[in-house]
Protein backbone atom coordinates (compact mmCIF):
# COMPACT_ATOMS: atom_id res chain seq x y z
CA UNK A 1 7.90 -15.61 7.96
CA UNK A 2 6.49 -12.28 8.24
CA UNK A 3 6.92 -9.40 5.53
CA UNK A 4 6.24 -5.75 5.88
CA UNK A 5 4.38 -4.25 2.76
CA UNK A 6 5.77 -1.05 2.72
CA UNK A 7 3.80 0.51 -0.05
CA UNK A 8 4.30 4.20 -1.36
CA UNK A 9 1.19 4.75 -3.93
CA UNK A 10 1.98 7.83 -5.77
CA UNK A 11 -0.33 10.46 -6.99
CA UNK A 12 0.56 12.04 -10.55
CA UNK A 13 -1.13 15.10 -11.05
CA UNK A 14 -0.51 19.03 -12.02
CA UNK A 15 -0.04 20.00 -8.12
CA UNK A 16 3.95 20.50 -8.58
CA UNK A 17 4.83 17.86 -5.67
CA UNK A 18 8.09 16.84 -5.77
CA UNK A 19 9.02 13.63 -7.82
CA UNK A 20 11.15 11.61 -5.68
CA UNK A 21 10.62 8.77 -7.95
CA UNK A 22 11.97 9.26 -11.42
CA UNK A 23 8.63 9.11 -12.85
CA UNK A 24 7.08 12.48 -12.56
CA UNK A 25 4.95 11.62 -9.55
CA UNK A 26 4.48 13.06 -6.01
CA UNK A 27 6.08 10.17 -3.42
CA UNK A 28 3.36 9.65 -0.52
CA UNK A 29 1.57 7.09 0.63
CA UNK A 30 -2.15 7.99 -0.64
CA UNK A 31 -3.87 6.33 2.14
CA UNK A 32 -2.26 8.18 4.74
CA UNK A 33 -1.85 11.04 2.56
CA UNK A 34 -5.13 12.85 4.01
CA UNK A 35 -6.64 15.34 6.02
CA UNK A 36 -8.71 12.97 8.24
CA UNK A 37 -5.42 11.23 9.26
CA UNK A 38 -5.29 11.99 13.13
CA UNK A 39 -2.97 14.47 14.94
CA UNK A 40 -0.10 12.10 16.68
CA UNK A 41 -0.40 11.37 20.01
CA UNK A 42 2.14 12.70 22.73
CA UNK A 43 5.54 10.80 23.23
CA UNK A 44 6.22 9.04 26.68
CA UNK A 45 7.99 10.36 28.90
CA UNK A 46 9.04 9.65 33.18
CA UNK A 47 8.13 6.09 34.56
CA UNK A 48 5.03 4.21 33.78
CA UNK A 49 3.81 1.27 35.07
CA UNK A 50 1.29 -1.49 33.59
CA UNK A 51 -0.07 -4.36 33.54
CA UNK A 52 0.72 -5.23 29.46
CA UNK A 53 2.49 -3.57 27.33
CA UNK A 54 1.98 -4.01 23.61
CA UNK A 55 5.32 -3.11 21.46
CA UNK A 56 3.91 -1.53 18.08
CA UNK A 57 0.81 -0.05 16.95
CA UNK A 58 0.00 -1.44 13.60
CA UNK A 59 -2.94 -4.56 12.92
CA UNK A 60 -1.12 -6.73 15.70
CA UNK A 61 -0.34 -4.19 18.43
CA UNK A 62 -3.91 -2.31 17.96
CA UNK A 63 -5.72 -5.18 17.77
CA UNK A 64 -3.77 -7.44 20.78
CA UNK A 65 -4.40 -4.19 22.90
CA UNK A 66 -8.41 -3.99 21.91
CA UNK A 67 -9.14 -7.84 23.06
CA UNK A 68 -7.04 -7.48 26.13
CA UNK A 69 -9.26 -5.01 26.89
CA UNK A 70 -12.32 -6.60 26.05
CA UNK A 71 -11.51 -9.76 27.85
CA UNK A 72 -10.20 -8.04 30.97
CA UNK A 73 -12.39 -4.48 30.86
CA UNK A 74 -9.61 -3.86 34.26
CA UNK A 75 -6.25 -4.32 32.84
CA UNK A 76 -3.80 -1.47 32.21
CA UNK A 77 -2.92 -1.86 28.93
CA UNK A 78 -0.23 0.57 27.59
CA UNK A 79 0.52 0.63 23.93
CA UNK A 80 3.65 2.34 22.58
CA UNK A 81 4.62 3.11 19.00
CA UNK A 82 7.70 4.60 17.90
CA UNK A 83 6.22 6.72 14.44
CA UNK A 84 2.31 6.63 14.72
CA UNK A 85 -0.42 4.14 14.64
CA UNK A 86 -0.96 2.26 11.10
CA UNK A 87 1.42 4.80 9.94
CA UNK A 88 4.13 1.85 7.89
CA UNK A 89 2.91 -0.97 6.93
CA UNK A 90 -0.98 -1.45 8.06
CA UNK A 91 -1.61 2.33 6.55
CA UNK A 92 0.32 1.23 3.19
CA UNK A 93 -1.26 -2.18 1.61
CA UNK A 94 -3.38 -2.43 -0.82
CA UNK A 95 -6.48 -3.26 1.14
CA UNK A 96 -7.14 -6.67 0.21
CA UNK A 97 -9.14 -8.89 2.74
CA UNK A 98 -8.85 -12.89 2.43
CA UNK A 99 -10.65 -15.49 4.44
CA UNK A 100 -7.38 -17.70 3.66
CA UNK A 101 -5.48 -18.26 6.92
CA UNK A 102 -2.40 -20.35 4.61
CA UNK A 103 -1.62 -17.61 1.63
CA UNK A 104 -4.23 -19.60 -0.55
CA UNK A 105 -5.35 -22.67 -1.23
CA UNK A 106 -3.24 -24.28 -3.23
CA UNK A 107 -0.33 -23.60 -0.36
CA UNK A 108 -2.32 -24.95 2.62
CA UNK A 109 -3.00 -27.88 1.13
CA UNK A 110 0.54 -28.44 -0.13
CA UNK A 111 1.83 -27.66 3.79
CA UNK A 112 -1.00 -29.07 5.80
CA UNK A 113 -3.20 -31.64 4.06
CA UNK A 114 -4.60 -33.35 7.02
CA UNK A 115 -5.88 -29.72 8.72
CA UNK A 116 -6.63 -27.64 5.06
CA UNK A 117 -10.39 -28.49 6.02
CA UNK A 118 -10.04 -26.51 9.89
CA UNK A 119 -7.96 -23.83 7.98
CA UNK A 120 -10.64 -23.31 5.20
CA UNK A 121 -13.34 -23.04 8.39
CA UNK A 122 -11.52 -20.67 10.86
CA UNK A 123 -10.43 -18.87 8.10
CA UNK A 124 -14.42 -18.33 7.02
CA UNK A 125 -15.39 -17.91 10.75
CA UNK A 126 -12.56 -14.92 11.43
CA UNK A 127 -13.23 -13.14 8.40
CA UNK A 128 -16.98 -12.87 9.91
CA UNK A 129 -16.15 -12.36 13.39
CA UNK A 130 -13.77 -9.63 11.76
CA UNK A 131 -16.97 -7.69 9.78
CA UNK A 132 -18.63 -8.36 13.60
CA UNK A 133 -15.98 -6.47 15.43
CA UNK A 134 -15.75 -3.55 12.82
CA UNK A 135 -19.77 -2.90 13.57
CA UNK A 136 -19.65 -3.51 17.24
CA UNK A 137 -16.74 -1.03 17.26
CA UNK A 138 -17.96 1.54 14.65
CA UNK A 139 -14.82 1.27 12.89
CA UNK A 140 -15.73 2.42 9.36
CA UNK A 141 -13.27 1.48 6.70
CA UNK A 142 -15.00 0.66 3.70
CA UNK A 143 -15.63 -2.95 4.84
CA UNK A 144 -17.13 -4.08 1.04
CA UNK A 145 -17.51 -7.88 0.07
CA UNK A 146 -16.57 -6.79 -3.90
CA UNK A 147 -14.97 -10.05 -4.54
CA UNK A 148 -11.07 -11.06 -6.19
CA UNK A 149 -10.79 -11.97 -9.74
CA UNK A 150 -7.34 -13.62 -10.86
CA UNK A 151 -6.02 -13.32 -14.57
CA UNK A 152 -3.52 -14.90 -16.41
CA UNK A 153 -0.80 -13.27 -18.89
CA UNK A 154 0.89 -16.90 -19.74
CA UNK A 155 -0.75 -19.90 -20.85
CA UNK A 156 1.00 -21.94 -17.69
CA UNK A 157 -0.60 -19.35 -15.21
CA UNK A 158 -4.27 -20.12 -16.76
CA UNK A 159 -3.20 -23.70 -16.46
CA UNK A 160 -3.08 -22.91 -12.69
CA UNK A 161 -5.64 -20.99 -12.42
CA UNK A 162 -7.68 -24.06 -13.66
CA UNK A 163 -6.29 -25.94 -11.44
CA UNK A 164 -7.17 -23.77 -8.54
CA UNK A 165 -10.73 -23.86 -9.52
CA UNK A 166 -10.90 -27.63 -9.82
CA UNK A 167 -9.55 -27.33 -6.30
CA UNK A 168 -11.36 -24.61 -4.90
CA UNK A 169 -14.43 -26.69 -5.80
CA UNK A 170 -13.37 -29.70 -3.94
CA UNK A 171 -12.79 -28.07 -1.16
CA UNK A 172 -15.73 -26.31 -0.84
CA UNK A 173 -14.71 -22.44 -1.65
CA UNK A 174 -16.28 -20.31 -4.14
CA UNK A 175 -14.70 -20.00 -7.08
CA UNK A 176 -15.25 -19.85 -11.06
CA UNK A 177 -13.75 -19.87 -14.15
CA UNK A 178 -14.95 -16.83 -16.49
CA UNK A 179 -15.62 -18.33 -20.16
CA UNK A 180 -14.40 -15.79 -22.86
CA UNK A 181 -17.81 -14.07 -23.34
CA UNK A 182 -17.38 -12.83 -19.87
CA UNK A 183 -13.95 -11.72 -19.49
CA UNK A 184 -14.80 -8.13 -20.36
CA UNK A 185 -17.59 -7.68 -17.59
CA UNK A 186 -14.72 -8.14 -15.49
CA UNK A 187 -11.82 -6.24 -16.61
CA UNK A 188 -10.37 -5.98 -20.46
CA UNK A 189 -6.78 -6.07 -20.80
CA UNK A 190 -4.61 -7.62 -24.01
CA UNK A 191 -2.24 -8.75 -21.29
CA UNK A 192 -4.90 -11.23 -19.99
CA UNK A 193 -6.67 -14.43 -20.92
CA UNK A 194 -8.36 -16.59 -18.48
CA UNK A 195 -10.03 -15.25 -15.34
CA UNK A 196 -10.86 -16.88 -11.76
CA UNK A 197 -13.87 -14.80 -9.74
CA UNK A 198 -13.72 -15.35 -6.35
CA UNK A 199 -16.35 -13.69 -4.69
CA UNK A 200 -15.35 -13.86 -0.93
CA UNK A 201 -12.91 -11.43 -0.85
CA UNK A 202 -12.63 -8.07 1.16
CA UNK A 203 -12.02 -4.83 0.09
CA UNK A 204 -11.47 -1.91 2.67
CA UNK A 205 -9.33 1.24 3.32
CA UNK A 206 -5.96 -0.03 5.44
CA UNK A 207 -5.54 3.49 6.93
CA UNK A 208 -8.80 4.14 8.19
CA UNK A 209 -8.99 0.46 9.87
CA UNK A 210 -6.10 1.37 12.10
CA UNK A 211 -6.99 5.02 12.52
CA UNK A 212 -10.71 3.25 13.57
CA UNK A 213 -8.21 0.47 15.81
CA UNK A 214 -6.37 3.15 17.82
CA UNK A 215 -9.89 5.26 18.54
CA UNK A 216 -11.91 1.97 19.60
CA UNK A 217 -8.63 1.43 21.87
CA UNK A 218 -8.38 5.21 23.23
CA UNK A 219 -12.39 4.45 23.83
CA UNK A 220 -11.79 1.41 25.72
CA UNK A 221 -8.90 2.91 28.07
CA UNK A 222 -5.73 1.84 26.63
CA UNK A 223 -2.90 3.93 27.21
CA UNK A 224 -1.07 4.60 23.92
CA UNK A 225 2.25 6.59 23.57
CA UNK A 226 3.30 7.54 19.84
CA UNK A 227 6.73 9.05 18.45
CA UNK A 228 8.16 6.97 20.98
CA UNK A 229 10.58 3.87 20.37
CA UNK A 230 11.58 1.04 23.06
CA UNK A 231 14.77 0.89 22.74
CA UNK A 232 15.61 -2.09 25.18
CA UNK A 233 13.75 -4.77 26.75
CA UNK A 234 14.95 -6.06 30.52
CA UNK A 235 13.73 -8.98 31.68
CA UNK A 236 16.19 -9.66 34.47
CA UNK A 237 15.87 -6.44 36.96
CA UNK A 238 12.50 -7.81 38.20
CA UNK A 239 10.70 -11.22 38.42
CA UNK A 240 7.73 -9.63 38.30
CA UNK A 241 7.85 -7.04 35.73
CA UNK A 242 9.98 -6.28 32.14
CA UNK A 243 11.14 -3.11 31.99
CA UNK A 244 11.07 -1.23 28.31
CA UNK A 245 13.54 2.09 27.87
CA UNK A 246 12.69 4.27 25.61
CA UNK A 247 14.49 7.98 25.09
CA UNK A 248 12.36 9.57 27.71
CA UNK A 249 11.21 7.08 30.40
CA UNK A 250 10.72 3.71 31.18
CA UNK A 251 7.72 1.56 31.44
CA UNK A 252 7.33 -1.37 33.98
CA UNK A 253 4.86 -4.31 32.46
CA UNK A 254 3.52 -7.72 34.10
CA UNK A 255 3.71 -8.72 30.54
CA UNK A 256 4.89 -7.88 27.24
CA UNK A 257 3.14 -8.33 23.60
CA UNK A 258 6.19 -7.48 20.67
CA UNK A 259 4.23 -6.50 17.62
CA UNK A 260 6.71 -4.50 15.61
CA UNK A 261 6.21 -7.26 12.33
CA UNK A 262 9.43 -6.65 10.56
CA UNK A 263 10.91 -3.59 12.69
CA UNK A 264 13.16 -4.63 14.43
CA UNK A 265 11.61 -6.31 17.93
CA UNK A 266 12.22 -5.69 21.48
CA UNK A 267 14.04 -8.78 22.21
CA UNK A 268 17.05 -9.74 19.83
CA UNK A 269 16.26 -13.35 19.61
CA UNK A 270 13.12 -12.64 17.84
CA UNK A 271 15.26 -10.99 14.88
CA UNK A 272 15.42 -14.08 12.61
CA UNK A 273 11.59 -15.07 12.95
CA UNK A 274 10.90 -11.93 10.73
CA UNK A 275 12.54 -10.72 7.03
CA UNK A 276 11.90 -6.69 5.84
CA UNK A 277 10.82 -7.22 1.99
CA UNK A 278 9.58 -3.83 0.50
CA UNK A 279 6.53 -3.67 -1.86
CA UNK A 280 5.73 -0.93 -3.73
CA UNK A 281 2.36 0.48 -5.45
CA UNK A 282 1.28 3.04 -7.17
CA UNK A 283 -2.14 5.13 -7.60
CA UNK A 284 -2.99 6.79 -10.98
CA UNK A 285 -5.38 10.47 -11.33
CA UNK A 286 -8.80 9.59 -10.54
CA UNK A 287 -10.23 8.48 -14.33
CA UNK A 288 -13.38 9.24 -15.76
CA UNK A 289 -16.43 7.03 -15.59
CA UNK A 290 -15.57 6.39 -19.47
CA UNK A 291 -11.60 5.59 -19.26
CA UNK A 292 -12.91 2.64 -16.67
CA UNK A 293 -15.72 1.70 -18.63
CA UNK A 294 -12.97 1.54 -21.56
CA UNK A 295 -11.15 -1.06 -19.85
CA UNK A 296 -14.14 -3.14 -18.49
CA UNK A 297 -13.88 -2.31 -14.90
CA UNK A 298 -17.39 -1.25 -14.15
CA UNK A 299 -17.55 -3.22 -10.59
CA UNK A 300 -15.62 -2.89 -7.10
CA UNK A 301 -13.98 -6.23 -7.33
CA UNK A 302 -9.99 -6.19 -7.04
CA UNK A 303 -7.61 -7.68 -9.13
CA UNK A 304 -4.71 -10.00 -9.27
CA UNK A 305 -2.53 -11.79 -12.02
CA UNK A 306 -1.41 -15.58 -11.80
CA UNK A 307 2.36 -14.91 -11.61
CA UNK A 308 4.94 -15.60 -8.82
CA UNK A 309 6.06 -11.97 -8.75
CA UNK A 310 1.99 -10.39 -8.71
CA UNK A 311 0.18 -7.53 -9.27
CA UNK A 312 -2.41 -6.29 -6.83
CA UNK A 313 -5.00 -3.54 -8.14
CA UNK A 314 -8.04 -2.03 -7.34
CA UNK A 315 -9.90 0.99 -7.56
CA UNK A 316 -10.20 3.81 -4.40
CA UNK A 317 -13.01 5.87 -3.55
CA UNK A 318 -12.19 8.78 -5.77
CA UNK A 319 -11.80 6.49 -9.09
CA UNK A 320 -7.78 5.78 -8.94
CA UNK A 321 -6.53 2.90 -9.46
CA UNK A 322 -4.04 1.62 -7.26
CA UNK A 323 -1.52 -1.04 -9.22
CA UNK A 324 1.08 -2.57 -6.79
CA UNK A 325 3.19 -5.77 -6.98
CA UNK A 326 5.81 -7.62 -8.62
CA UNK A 327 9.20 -5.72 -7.78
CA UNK A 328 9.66 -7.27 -4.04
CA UNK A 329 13.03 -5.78 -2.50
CA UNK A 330 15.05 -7.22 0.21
CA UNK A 331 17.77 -5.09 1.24
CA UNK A 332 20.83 -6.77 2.52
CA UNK A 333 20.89 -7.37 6.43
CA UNK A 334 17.01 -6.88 6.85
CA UNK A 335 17.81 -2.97 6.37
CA UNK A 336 14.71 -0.85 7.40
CA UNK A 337 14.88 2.63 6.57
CA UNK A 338 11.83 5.42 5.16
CA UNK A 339 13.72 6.48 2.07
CA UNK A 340 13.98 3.01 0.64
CA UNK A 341 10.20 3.05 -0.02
CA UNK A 342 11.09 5.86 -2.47
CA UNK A 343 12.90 3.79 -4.56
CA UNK A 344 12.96 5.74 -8.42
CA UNK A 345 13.68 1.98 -10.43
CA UNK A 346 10.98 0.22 -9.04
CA UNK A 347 8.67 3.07 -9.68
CA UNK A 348 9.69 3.32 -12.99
CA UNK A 349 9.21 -0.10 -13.77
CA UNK A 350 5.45 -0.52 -12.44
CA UNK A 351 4.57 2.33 -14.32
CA UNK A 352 5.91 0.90 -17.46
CA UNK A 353 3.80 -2.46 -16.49
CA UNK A 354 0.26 -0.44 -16.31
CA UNK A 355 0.98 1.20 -19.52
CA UNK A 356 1.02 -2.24 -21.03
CA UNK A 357 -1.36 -3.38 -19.19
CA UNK A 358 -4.28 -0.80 -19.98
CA UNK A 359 -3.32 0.90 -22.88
CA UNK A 360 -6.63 2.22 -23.56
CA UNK A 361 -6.75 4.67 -20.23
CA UNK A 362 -2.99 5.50 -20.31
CA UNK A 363 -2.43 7.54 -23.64
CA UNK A 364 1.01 7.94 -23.56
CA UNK A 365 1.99 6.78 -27.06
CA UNK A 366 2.37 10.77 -27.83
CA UNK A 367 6.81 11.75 -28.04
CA UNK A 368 5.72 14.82 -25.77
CA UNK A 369 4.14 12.97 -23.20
CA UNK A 370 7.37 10.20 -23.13
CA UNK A 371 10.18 13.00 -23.30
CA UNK A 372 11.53 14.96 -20.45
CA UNK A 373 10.79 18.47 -21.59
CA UNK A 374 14.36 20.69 -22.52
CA UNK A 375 15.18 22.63 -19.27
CA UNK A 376 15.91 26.27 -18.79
CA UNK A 377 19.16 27.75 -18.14
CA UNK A 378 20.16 28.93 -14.76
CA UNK A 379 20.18 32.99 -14.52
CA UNK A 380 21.33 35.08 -15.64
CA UNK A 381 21.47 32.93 -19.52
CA UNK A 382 17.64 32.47 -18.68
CA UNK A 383 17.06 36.14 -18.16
CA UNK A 384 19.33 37.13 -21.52
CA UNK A 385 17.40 34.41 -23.25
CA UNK A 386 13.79 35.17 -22.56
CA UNK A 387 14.83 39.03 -23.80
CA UNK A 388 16.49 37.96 -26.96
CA UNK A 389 13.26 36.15 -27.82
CA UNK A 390 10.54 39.01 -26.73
CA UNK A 391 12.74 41.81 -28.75
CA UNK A 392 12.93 38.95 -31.47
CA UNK A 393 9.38 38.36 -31.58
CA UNK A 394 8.06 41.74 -31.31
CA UNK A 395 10.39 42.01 -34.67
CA UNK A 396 9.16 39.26 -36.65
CA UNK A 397 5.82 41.35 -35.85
CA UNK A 398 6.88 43.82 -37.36
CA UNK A 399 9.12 42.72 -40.46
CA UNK A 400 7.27 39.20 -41.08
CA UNK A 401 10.75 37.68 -41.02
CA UNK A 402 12.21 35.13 -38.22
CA UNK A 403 15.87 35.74 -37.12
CA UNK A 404 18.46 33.05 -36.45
CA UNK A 405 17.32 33.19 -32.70
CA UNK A 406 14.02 32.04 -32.95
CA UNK A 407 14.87 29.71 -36.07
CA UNK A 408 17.22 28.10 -33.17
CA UNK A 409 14.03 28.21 -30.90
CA UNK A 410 12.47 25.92 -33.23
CA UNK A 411 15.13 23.52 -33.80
CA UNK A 412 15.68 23.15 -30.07
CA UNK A 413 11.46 22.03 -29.71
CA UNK A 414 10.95 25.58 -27.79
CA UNK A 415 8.24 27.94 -27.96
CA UNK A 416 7.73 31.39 -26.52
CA UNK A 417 4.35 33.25 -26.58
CA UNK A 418 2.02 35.05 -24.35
């Protein structure tokens, strides 16, 4: 079963965005949320012809497109996207880079005991081959071996996280338990007790992998089409080729590669194979050198906990700290739809979890930090207001005494100066 991760990190800062969230942050994906992103490419439009066609143009679609290409330098590949390259999912995610090729350990061996040992080693070998094709491609996306290390809140998930190293080491695959001495050189949280380090695991920038995808494809001479979305799939006009409609034009492909993950695909049979479950992050102000060192996280390694419903975090480039997880939403009948990773309760409740989490870098114990600050009357009360206190104050200046309109001021929590 595929997921898409639909994360929406939000920036809180004194820029006046608009807080779509409920939480007093701006709503928009911080990866993407740069200047480097590229311009979009044009739509497609007339009759095209090829000899592949790849559906989607996030990891899957980028990446099928790049090897076709490489395997077969002569094949027209044409590549079509309906919103832009890496611009849902692979632009949104928190960045995290596993060898595992079964979710972890632990599930692997649970599913497939008799192949766990082939999954451990072509799950080592494409993690390489991976770093290869980034360098042979120049893709550079902050490609960093900074290592994982799990925590536990609970004294069941340090149980399993026990477990997990007795396992690990069985198996072969660095891992190991941090003794209390050396929790804080990793991270220091009251919310957390034991910690597992496991050192092979990836950290890199989602966005710029696909942006680096989608130029290494341009390079190699595949066709791509953005802002443009197939909206059927024909497979009975010709023997020989599928046709794909989109708004504009068709395109005629030998073969088709669907890799729209959980959009819906091209051909309706391929609806139940994949289930839409939103995830949603967020990223904090970049923090001083000192608020991190406050909290122990000194090194580039992510972070997750031990429960069922996880946290991811890690830090960015700029010194955020990007804390995603836990509040996974399925909407009913696989529902897709941009708004819905804007969603103001699972913000909120995120937010709340970080505050716990890392009291020490938060500082939002303070009532006028917490409270919603009184708002000002529409006009023309606001304009009639803002006079009645000036003349009011310019009296008290001169008399030394404060009327009933200012004493009401106060009561209400609101000041007025220059």
């Amino acid at each position: 079963m595929s997921t898409v991760t639909q994360e929406a990190p939000l920036t809180t800062g004194p820029d006046g965005a608009a807080d779509a969230t409920g939480i007093g942050a701006a709503a928009a994906p911080y990866w993407l949320d740069r200047p480097e992103r590229p311009e979009p490419l044009p739509c497609h439009t007339g009759d095209a012809v090829c000899d592949l066609a790849v559906v989607g143009g996030g990891y899957t679609g980028l990446w099928t497109a790049l090897l076709a290409k490489r395997r077969h330098p002569g094949l027209d590949v044409f590549l079509i996207e309906q919103d832009t390259c890496g611009g849902a999912a692979g632009g949104r995610n928190g960045g995290f880079c596993s060898p595992s090729l079964t979710h972890g350990l632990p599930n692997g061996l649970a599913r497939r005991p008799d192949e766990i040992a082939a999954f451990q080693r072509l799950g080592a070998d494409n993690l390489a081959s991976f770093q290869r094709d980034l360098e042979e491609y120049g893709i550079d996306c902050g490609f960093t071996m900074a290592g994982k290390v799990s925590v536990a809140a609970t004294p069941w998930q340090a149980q399993g996280l026990r477990a997990y190293a007795a396992l690990a080491r069985r198996q072969g695959e660095p891992a190991e338990l941090l003794d209390q001495d050396r929790l804080r050189a990793y991270v220091d949280s009251p919310a957390w007790t034991t910690r597992l380090w496991q050192p092979h695991y990836v950290l890199l920038d989602p966005a710029r992998l696909a942006w680096g995808r989608r130029a290494a494809c341009l390079a190699a001479g595949v066709r791509i089409a953005e802002q443009t979305r197939v909206t059927g799939m024909d497979t009975r006009a010709d023997r020989n080729r599928v046709r794909l409609s989109t708004p504009y034009g068709t395109v005629a492909a030998r073969r088709t590669a669907p890799a729209t993950n959980a959009f819906p695909p091209p051909l309706r049979r391929l609806s139940l194979a994949t289930v839409p479950v939103y995830d949603y992050a967020l990223t904090t102000q970049p923090l001083t050198d000192a608020q991190l060192a406050s909290i122990g996280w000194t090194g580039e390694h992510g972070i997750t906990d031990a429960g069922n419903q996880f946290h991811y975090l890690r830090k960015t480039g700029d010194n955020r700290v990007l804390w995603g997880g836990y509040d996974a939403i399925y909407h009913y009948g696989g529902t897709y739809d941009e708004p819905l990773t804007k969603r103001p309760e699972t913000f909120a409740k995120p937010a709340g979890q970080f505050r716990r989490t890392f009291p020490q870098v938060t500082r939002t114990s303070l009532r006028m930090i917490r409270r919603a600050p009184v708002p000002f009357p529409p006009e023309p009360v606001r304009w009639l207001g803002i006079q009645a206190a000036r003349w009011s104050l310019a009296r008290e200046d001169e008399t030394g005494r404060r009327n009933l309109w200012l004493r009401s001021l106060d009561r209400l929590g609101l000041g007025f100066d220059s």
